[in-house]
PDB file of N, CA and C in Angstrom:
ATOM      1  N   UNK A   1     105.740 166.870  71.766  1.00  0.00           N
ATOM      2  CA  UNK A   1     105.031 167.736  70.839  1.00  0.00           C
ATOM      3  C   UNK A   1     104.092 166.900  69.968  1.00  0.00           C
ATOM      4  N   UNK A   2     103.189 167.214  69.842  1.00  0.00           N
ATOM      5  CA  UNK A   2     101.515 166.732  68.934  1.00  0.00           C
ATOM      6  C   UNK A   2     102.046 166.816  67.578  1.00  0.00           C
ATOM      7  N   UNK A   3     101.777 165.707  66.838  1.00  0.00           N
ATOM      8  CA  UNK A   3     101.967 165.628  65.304  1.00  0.00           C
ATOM      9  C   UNK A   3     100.893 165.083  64.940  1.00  0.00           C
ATOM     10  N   UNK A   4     100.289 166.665  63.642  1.00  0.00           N
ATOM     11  CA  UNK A   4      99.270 166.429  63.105  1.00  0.00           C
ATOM     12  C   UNK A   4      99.584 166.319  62.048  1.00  0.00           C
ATOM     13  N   UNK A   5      98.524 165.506  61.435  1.00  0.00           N
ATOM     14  CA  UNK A   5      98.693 164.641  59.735  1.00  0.00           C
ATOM     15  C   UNK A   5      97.312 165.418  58.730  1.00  0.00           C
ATOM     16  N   UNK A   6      97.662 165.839  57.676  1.00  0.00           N
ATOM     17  CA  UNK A   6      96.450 166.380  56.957  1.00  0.00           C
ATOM     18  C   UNK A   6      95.840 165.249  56.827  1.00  0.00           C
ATOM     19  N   UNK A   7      94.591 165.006  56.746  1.00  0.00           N
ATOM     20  CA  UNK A   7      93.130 163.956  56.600  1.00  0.00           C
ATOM     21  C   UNK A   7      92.599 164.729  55.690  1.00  0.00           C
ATOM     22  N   UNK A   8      91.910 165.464  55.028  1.00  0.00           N
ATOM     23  CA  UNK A   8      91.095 166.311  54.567  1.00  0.00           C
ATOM     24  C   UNK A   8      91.212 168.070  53.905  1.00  0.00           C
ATOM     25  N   UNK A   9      90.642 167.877  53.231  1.00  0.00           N
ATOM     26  CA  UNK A   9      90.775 169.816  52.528  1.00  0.00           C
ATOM     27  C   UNK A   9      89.514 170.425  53.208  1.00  0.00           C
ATOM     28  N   UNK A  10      89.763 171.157  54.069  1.00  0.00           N
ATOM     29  CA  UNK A  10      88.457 171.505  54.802  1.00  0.00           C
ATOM     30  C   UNK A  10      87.499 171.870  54.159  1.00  0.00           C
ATOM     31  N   UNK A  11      87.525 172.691  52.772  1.00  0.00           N
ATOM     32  CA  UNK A  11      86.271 172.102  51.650  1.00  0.00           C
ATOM     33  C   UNK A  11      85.956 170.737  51.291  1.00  0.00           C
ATOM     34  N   UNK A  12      86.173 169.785  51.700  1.00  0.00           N
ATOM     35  CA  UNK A  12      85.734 168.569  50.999  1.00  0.00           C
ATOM     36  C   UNK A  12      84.617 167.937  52.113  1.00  0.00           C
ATOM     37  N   UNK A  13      84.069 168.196  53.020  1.00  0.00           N
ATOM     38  CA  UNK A  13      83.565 168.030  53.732  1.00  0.00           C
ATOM     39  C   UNK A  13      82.163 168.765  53.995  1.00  0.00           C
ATOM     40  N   UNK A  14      80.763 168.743  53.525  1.00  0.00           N
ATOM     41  CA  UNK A  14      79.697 169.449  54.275  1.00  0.00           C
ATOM     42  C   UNK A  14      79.083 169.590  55.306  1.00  0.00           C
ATOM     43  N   UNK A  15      78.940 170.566  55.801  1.00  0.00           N
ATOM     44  CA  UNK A  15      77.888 170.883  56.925  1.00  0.00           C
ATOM     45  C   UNK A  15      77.322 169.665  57.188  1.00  0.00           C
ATOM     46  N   UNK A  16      77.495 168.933  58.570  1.00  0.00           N
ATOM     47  CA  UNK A  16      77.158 167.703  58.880  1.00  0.00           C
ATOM     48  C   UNK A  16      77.191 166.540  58.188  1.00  0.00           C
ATOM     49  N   UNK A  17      78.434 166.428  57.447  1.00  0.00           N
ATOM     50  CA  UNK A  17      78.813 165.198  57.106  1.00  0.00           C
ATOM     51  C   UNK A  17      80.074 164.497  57.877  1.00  0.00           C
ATOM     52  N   UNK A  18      80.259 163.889  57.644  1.00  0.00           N
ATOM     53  CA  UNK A  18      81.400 162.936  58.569  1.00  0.00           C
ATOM     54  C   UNK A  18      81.792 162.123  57.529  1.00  0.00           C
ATOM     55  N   UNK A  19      82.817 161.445  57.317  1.00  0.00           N
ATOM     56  CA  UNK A  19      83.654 160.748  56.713  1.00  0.00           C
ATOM     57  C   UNK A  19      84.799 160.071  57.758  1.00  0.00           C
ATOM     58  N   UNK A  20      85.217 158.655  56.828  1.00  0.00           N
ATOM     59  CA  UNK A  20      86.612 157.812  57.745  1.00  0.00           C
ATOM     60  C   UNK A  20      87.312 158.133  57.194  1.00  0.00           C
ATOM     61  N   UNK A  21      88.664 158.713  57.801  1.00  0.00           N
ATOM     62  CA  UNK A  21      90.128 158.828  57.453  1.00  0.00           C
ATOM     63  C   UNK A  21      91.203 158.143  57.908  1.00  0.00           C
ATOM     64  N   UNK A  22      92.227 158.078  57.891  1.00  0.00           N
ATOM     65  CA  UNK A  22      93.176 157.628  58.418  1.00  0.00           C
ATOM     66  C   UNK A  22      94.034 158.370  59.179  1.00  0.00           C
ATOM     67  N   UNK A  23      94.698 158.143  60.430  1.00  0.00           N
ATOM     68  CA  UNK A  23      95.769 158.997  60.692  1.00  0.00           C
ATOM     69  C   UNK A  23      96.655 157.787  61.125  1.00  0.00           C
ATOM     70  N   UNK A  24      98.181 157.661  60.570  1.00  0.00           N
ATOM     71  CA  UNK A  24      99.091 156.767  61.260  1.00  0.00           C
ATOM     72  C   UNK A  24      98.247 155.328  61.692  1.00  0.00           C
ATOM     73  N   UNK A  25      97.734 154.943  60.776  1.00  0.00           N
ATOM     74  CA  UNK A  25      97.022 153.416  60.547  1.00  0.00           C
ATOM     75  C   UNK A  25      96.010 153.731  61.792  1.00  0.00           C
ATOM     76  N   UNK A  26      95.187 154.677  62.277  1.00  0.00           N
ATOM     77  CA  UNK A  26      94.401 154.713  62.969  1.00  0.00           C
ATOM     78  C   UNK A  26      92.843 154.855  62.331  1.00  0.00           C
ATOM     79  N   UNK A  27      91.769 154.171  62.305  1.00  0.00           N
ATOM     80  CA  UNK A  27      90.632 154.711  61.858  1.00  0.00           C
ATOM     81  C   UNK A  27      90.055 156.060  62.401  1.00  0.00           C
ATOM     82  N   UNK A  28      89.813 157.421  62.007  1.00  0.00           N
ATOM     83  CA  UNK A  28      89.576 158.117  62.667  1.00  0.00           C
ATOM     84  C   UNK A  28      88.316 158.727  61.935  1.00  0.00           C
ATOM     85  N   UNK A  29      86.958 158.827  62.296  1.00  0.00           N
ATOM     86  CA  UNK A  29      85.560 159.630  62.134  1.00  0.00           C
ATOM     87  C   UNK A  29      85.346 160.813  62.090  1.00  0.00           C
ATOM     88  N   UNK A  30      85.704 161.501  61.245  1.00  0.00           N
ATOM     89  CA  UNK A  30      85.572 163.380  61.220  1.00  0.00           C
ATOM     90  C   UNK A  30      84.407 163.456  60.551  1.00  0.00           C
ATOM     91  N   UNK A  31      84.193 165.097  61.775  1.00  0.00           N
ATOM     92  CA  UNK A  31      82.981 165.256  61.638  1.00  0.00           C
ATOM     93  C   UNK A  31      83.235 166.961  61.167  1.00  0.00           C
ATOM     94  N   UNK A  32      82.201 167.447  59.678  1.00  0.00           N
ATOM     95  CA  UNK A  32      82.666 169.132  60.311  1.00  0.00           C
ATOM     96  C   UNK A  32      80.541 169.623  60.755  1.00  0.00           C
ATOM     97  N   UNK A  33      80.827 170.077  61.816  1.00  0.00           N
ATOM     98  CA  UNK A  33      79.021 170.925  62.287  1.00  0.00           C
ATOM     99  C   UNK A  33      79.427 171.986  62.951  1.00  0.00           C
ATOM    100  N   UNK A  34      78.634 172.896  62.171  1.00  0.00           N
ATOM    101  CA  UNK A  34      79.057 174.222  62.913  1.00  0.00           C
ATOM    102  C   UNK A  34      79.967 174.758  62.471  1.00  0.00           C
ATOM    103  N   UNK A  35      80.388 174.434  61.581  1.00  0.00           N
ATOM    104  CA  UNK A  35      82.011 175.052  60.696  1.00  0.00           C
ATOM    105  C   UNK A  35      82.872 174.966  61.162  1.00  0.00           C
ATOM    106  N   UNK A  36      82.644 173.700  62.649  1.00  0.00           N
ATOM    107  CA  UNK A  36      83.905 173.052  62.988  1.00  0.00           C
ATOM    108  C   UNK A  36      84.095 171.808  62.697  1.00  0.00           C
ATOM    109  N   UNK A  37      85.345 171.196  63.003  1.00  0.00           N
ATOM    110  CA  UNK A  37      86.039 169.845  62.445  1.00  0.00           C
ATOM    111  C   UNK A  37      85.887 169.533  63.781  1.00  0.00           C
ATOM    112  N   UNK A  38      85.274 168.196  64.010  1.00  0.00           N
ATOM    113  CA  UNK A  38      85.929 167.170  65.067  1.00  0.00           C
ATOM    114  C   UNK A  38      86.233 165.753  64.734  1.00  0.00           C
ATOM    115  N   UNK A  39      86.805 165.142  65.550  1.00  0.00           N
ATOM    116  CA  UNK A  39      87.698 163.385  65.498  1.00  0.00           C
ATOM    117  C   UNK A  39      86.982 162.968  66.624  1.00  0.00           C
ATOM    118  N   UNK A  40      86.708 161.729  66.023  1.00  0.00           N
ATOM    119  CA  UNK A  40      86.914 160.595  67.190  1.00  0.00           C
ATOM    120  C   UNK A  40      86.933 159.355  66.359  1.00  0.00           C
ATOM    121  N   UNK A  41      87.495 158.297  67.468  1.00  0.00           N
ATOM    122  CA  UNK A  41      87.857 156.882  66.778  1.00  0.00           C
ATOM    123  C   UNK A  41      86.339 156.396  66.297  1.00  0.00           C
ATOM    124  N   UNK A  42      86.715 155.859  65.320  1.00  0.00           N
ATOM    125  CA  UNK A  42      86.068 155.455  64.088  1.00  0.00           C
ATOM    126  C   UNK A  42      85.048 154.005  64.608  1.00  0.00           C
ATOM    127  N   UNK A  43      85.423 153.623  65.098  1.00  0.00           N
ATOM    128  CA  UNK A  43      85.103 152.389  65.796  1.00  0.00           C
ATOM    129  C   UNK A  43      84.181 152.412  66.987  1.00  0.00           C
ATOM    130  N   UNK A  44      82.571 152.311  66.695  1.00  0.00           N
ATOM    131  CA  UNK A  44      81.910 151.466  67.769  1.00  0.00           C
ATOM    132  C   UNK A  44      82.114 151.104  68.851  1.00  0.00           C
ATOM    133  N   UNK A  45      81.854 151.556  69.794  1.00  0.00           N
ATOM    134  CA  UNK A  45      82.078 150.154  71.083  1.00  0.00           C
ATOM    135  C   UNK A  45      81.136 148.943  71.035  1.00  0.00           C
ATOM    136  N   UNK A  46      80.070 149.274  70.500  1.00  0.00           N
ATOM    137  CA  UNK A  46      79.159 147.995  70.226  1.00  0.00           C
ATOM    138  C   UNK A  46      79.777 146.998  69.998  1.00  0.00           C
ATOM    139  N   UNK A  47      79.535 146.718  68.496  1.00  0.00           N
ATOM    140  CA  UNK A  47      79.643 145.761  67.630  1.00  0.00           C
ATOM    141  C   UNK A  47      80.883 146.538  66.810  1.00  0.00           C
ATOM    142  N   UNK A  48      81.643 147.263  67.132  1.00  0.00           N
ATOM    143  CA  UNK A  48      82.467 147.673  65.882  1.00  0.00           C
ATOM    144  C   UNK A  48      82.087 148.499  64.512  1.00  0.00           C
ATOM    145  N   UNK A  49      81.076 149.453  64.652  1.00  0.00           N
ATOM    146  CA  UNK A  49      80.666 149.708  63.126  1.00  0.00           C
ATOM    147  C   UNK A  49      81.344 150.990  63.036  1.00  0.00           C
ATOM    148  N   UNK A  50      81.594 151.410  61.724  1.00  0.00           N
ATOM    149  CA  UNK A  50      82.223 152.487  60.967  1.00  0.00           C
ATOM    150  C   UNK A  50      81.514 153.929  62.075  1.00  0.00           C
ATOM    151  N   UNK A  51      81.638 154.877  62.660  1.00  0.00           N
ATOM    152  CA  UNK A  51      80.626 155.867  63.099  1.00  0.00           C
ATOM    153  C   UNK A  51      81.006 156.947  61.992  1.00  0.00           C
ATOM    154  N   UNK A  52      82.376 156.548  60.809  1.00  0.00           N
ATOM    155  CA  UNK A  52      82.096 157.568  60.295  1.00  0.00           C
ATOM    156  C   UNK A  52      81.346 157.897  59.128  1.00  0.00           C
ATOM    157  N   UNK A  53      80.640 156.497  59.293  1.00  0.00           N
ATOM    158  CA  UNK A  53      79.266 156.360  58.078  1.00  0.00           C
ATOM    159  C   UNK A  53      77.977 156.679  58.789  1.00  0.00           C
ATOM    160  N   UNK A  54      78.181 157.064  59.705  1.00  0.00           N
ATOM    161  CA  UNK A  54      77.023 157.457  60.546  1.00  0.00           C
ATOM    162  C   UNK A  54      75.805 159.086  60.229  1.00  0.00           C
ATOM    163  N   UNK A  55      74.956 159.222  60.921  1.00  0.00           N
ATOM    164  CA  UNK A  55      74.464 160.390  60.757  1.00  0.00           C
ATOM    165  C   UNK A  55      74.739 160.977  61.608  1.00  0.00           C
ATOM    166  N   UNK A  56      74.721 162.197  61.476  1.00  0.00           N
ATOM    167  CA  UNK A  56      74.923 163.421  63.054  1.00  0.00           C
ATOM    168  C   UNK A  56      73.188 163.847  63.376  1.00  0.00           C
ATOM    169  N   UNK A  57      73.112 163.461  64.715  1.00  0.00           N
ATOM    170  CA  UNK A  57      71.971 164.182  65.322  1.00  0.00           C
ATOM    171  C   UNK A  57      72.493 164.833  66.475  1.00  0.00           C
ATOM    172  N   UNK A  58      72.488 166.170  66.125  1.00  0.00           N
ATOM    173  CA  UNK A  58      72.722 167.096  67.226  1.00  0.00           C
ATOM    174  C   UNK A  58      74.491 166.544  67.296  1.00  0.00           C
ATOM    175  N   UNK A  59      75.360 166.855  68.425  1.00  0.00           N
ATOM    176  CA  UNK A  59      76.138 166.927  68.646  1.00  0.00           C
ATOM    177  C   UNK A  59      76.411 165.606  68.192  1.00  0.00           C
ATOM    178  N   UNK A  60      75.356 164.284  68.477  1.00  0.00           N
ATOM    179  CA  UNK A  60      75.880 162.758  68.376  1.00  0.00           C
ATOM    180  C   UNK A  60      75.937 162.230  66.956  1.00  0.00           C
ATOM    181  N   UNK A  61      76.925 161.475  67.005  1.00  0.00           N
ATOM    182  CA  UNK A  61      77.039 160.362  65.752  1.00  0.00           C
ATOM    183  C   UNK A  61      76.132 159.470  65.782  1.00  0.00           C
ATOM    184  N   UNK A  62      75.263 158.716  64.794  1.00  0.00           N
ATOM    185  CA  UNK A  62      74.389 157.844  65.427  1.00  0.00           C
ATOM    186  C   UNK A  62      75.291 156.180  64.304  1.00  0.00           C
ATOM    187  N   UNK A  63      75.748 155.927  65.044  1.00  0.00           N
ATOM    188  CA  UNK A  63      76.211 154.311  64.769  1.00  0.00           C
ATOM    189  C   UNK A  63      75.276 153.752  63.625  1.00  0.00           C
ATOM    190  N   UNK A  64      75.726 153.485  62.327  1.00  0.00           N
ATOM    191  CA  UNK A  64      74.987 153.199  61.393  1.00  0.00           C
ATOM    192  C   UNK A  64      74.565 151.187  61.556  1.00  0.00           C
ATOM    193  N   UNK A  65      75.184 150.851  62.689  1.00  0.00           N
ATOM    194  CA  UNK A  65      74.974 149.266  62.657  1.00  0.00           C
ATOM    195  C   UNK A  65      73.513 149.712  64.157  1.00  0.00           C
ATOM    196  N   UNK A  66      74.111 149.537  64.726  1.00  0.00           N
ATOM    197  CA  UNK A  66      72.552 149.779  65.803  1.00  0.00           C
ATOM    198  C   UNK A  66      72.179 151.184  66.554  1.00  0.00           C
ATOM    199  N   UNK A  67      72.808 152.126  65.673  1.00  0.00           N
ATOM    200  CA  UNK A  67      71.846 153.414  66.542  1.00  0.00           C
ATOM    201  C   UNK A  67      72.612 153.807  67.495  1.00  0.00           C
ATOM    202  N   UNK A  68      73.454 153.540  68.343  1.00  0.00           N
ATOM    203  CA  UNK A  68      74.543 154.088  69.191  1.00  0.00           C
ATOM    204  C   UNK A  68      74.665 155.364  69.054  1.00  0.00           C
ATOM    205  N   UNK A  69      74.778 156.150  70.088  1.00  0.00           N
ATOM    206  CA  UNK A  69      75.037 157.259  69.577  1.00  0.00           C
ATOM    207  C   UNK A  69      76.325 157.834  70.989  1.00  0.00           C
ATOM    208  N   UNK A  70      77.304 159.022  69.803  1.00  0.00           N
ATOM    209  CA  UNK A  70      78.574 159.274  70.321  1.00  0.00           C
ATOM    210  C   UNK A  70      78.925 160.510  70.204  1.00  0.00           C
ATOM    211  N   UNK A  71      78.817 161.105  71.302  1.00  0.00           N
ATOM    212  CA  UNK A  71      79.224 162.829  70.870  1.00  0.00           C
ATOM    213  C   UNK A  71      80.459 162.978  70.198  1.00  0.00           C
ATOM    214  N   UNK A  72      80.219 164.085  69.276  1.00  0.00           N
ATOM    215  CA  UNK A  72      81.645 164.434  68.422  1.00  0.00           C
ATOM    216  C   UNK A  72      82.924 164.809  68.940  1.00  0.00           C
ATOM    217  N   UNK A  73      82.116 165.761  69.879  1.00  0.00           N
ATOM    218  CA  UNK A  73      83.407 166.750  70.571  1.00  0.00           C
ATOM    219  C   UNK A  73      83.939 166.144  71.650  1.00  0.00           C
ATOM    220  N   UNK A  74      83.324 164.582  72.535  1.00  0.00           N
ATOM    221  CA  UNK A  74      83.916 164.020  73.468  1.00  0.00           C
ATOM    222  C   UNK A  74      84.562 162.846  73.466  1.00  0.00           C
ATOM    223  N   UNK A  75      83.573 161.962  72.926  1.00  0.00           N
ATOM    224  CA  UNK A  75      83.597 160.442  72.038  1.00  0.00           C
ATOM    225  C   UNK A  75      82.375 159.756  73.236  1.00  0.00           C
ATOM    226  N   UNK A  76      82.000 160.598  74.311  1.00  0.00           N
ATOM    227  CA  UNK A  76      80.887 159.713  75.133  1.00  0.00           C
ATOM    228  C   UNK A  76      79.723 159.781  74.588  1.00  0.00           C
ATOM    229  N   UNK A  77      79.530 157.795  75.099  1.00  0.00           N
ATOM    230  CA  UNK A  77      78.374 157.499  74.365  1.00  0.00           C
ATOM    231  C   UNK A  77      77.213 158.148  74.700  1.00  0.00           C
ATOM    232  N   UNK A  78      76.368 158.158  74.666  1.00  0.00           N
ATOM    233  CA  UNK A  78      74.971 158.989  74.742  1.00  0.00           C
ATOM    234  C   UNK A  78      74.356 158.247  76.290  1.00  0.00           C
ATOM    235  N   UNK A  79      74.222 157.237  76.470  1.00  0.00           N
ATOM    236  CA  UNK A  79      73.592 156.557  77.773  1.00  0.00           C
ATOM    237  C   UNK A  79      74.421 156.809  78.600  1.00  0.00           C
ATOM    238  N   UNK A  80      75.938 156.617  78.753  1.00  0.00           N
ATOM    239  CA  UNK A  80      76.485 156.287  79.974  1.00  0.00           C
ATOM    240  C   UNK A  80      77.880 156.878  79.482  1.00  0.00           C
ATOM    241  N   UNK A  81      78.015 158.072  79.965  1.00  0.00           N
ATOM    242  CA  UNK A  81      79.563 158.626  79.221  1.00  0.00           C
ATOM    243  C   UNK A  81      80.701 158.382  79.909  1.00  0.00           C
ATOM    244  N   UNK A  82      80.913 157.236  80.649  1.00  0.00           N
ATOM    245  CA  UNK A  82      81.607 157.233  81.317  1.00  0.00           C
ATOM    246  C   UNK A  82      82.771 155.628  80.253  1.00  0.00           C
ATOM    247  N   UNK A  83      81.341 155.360  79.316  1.00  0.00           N
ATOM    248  CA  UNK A  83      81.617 154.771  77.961  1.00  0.00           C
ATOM    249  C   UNK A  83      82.279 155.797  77.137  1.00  0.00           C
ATOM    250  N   UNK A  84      83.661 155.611  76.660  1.00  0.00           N
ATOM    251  CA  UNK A  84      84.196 156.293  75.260  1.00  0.00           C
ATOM    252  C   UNK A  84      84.867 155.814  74.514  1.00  0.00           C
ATOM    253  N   UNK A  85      84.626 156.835  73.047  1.00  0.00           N
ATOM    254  CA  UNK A  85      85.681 155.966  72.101  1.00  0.00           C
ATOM    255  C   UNK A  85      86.745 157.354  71.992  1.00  0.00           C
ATOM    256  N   UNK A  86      87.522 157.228  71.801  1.00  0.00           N
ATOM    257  CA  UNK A  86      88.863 158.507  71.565  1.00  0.00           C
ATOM    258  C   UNK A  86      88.268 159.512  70.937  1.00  0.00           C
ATOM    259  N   UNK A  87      89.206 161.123  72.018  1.00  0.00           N
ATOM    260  CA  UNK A  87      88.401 161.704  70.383  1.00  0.00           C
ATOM    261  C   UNK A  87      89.495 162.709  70.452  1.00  0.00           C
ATOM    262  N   UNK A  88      90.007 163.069  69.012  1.00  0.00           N
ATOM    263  CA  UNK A  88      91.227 163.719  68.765  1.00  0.00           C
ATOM    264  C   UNK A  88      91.167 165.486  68.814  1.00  0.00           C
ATOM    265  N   UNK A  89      92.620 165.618  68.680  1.00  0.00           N
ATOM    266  CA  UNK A  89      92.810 167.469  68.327  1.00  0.00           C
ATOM    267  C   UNK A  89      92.394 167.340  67.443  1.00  0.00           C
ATOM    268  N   UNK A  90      92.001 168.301  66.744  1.00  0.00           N
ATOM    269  CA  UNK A  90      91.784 168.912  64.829  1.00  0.00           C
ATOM    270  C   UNK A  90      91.939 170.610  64.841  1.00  0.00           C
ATOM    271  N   UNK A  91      92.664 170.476  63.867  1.00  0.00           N
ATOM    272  CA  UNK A  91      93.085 172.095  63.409  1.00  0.00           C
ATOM    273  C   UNK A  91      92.940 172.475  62.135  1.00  0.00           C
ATOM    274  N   UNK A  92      92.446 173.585  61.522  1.00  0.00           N
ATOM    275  CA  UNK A  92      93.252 173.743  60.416  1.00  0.00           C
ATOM    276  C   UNK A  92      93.610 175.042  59.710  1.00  0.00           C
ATOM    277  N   UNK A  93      94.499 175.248  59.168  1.00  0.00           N
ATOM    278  CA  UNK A  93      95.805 175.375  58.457  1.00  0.00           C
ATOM    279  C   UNK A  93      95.659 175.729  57.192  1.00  0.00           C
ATOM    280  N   UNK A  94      95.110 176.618  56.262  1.00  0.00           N
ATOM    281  CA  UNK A  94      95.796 177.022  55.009  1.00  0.00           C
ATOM    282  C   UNK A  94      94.918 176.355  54.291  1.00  0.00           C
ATOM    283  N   UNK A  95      93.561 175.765  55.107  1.00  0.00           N
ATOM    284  CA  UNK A  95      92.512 175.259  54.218  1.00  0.00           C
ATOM    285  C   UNK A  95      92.537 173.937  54.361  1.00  0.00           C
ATOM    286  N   UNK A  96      93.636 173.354  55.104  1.00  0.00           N
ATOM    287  CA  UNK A  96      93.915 171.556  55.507  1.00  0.00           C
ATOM    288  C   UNK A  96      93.556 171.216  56.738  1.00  0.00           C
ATOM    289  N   UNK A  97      92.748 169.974  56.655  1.00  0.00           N
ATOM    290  CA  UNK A  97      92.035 169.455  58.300  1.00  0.00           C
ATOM    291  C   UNK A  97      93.767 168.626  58.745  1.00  0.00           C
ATOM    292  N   UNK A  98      93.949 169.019  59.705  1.00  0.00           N
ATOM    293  CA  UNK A  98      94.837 168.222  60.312  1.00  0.00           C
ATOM    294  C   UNK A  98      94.504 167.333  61.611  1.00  0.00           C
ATOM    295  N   UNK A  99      94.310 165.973  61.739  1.00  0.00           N
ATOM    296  CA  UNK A  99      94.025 165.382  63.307  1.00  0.00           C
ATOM    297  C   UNK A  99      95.757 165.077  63.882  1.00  0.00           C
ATOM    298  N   UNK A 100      95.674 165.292  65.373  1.00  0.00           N
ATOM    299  CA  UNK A 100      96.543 164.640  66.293  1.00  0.00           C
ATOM    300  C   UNK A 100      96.119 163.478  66.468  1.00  0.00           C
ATOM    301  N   UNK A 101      96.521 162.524  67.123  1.00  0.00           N
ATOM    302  CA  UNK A 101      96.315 161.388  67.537  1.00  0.00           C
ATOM    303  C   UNK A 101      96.839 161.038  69.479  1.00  0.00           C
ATOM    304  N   UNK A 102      97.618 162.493  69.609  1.00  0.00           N
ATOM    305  CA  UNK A 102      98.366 162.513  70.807  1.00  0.00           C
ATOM    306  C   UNK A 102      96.818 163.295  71.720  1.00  0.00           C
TER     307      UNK A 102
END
């Protein structure tokens, strides 16, 4: 069974913003667009940079160290999706973002 951890008050978040959270010492990149919540790991394949300091263009995260870009809802990179970084459940609940990690 999937154990989700609150990250977020689903008000604390705007229309295409993204923020880093934590789940179970994991870096995780939430995104809410569209008045939905999505996850994915927080971490670059590049060079390692934060994606959840990133901008959203269109569905993609754009990697605030070189421009990378990473769909929300999959974690594939934009050139070659066969490149990914994780990308989690999200639910929420009573006004609370919850991510899985399973």
């Amino acid at each position: 069974m999937s154990e989700f951890v609150e990250v977020a008050k689903a008000d604390d978040l705007m229309e295409g913003e993204g923020r880093t959270v934590e789940v179970k010492g994991t870096q995780v990149a939430l995104f809410k667009k569209g008045g939905k919540f999505y996850a994915i790991n927080n971490t670059c394949l590049h060079e390692g940079g934060p994606l959840g300091e990133g901008s959203l263009d269109g569905d993609f995260v754009v990697c605030p160290l070189h421009g990378w870009k990473f769909n929300i809802k999959t974690g594939a990179y934009e050139l070659n999706s066969k490149l990914k970084v994780a990308n989690y459940r999200v639910k929420v609940e009573s006004g609370r973002v919850l991510v899985s990690l399973d």
